[in-house]
Protein backbone atom coordinates (compact mmCIF):
# COMPACT_ATOMS: atom_id res chain seq x y z
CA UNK A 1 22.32 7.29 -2.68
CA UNK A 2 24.06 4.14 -2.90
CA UNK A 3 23.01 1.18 -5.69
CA UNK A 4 23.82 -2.01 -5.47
CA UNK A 5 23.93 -4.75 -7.77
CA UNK A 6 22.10 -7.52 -5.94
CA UNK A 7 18.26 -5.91 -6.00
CA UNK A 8 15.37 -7.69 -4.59
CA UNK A 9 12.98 -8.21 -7.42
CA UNK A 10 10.31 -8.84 -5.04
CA UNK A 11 10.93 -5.85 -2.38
CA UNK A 12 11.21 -3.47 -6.23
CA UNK A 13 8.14 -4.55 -7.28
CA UNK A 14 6.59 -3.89 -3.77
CA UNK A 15 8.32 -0.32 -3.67
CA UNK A 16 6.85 0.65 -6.99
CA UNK A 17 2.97 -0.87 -6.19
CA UNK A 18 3.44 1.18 -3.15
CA UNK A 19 4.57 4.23 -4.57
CA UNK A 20 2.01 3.77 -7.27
CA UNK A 21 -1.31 3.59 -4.55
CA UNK A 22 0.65 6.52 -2.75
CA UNK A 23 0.27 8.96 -5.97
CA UNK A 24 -2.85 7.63 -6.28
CA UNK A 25 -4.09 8.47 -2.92
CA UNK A 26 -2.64 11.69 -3.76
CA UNK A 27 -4.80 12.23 -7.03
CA UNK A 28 -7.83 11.83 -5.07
CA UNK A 29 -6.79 15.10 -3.01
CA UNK A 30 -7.06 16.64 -5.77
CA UNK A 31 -10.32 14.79 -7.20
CA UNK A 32 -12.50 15.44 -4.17
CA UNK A 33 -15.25 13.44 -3.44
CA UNK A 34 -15.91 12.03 -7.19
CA UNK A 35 -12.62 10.45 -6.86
CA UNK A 36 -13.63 9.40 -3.27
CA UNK A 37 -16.31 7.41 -4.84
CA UNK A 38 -14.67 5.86 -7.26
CA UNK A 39 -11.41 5.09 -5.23
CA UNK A 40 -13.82 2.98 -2.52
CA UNK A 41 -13.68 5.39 -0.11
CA UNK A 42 -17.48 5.56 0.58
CA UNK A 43 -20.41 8.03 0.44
CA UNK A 44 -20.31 9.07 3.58
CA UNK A 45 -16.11 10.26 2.92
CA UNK A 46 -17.41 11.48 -0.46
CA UNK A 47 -20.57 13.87 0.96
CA UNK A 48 -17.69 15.37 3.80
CA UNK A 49 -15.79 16.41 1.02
CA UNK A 50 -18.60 17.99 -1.26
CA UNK A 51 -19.74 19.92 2.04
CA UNK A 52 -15.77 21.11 2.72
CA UNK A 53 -14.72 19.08 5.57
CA UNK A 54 -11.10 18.39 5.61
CA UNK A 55 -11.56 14.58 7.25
CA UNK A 56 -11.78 12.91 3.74
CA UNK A 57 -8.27 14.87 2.52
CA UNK A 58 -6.33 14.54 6.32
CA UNK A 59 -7.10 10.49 6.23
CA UNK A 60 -6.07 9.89 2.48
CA UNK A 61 -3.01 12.21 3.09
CA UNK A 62 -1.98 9.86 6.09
CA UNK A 63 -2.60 6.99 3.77
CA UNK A 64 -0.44 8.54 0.88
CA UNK A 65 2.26 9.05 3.65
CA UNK A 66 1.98 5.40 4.81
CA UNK A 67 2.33 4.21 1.44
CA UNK A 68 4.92 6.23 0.14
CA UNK A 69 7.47 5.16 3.30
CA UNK A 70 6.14 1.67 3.24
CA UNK A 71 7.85 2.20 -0.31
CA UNK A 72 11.02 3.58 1.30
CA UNK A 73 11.32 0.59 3.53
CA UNK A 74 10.70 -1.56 0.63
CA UNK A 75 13.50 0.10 -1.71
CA UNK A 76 15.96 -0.18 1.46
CA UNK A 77 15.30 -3.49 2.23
CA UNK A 78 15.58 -4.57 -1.81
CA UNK A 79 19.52 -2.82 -1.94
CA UNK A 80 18.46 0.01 -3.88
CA UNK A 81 19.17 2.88 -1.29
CA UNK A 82 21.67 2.40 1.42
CA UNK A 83 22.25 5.61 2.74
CA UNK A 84 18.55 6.11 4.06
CA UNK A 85 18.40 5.15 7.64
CA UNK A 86 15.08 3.22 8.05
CA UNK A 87 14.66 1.97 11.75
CA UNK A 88 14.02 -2.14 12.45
CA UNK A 89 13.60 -2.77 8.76
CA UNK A 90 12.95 -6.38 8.82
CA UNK A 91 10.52 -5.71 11.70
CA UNK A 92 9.43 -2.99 9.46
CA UNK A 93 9.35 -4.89 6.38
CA UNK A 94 7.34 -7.70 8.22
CA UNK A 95 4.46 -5.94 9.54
CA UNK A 96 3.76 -4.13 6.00
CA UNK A 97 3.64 -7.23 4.17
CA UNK A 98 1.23 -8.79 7.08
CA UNK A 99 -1.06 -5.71 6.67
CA UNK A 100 -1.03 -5.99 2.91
CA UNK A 101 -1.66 -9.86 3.20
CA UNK A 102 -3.95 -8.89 6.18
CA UNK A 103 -6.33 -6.60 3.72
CA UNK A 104 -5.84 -9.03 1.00
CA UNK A 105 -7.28 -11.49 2.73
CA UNK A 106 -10.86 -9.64 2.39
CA UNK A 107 -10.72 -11.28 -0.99
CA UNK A 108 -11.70 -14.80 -0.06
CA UNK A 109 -15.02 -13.82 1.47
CA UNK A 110 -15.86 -11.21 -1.30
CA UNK A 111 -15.24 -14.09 -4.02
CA UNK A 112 -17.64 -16.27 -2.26
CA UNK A 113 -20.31 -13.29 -1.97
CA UNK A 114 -20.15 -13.65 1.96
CA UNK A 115 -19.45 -10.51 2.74
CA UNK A 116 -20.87 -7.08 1.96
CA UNK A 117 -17.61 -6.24 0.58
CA UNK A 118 -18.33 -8.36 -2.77
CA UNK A 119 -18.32 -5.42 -4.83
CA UNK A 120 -16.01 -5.34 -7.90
CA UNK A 121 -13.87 -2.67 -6.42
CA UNK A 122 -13.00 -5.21 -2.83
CA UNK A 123 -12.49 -7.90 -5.45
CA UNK A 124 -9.51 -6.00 -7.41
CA UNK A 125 -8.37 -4.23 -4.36
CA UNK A 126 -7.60 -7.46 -2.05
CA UNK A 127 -6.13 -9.04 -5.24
CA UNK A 128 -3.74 -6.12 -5.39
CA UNK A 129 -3.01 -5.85 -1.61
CA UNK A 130 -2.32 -9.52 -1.52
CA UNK A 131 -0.13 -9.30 -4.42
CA UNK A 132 1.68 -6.56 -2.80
CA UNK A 133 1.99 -8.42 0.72
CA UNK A 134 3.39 -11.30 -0.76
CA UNK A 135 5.77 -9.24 -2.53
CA UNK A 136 7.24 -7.65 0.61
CA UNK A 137 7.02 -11.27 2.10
CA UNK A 138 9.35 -13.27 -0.70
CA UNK A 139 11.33 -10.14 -0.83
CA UNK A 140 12.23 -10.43 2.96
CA UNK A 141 12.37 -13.57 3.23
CA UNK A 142 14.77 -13.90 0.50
CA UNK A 143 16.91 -11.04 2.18
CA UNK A 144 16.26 -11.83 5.30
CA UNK A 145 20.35 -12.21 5.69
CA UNK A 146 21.40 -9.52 4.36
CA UNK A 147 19.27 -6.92 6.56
């Protein structure tokens, strides 16, 4: 692993939100369907996992995964780690911020109580996903250059 002394502030603070929601996602593996609940990811995810089924734990594992290389791309692209080879970073680094703005957006009509996702839980998560989105999205935009 290489460092570098010109890190992207934005693209580090993107990394670590998305490292963060990965370990997260991987808590809730080991919470079960308590955890399900409280993490948002409904009562119908929630009952699979008190009867045993292994859908709730296969779809949060692909999530963790997501997250944790959406992290990856977001260290490479802020100068942290050179020696990973990520493929079409800024391609990559676009799209993940345009999800994360994407979901964030679901904010907007949950503050106005327009939506069935009005619930304090859509609320805090948009806010955080559009935090993170427009993280990656200064971030690359301000290395845009360089990658």
């Amino acid at each position: 692993m290489v460092i570098t002394t010109s890190i992207n502030p934005f693209l580090l603070a993107g990394a670590a939100l998305s490292f963060i929601a990965s370990f997260l996602h991987v808590g809730i593996l080991f919470g079960g369907a308590s955890w399900l609940r409280f993490f948002g990811a409904g009562e119908a995810m929630a009952q699979m996992a008190e009867r045993g089924e292994a859908w709730p734990y296969i779809v949060t594992s692909l999530i963790a995964a997501v997250l944790f290389v959406w992290g990856l791309y977001a260290l490479k692209g802020a100068g942290l780690i050179q020696s990973l080879p990520l493929p079409l970073l800024r391609l990559g680094l676009l799209a993940i911020a345009m999800v994360f703005i994407t979901r964030g957006l679901v904010l907007v009509p949950a503050l106005l109580g327009v939506s069935q996702l009005s619930d304090v839980f859509w609320i805090i998560t948009s806010a955080i996903c559009l935090m993170m989105g427009m993280s990656y999205a200064i971030g690359l935009a301000q290395k845009w250059s360089e990658l």
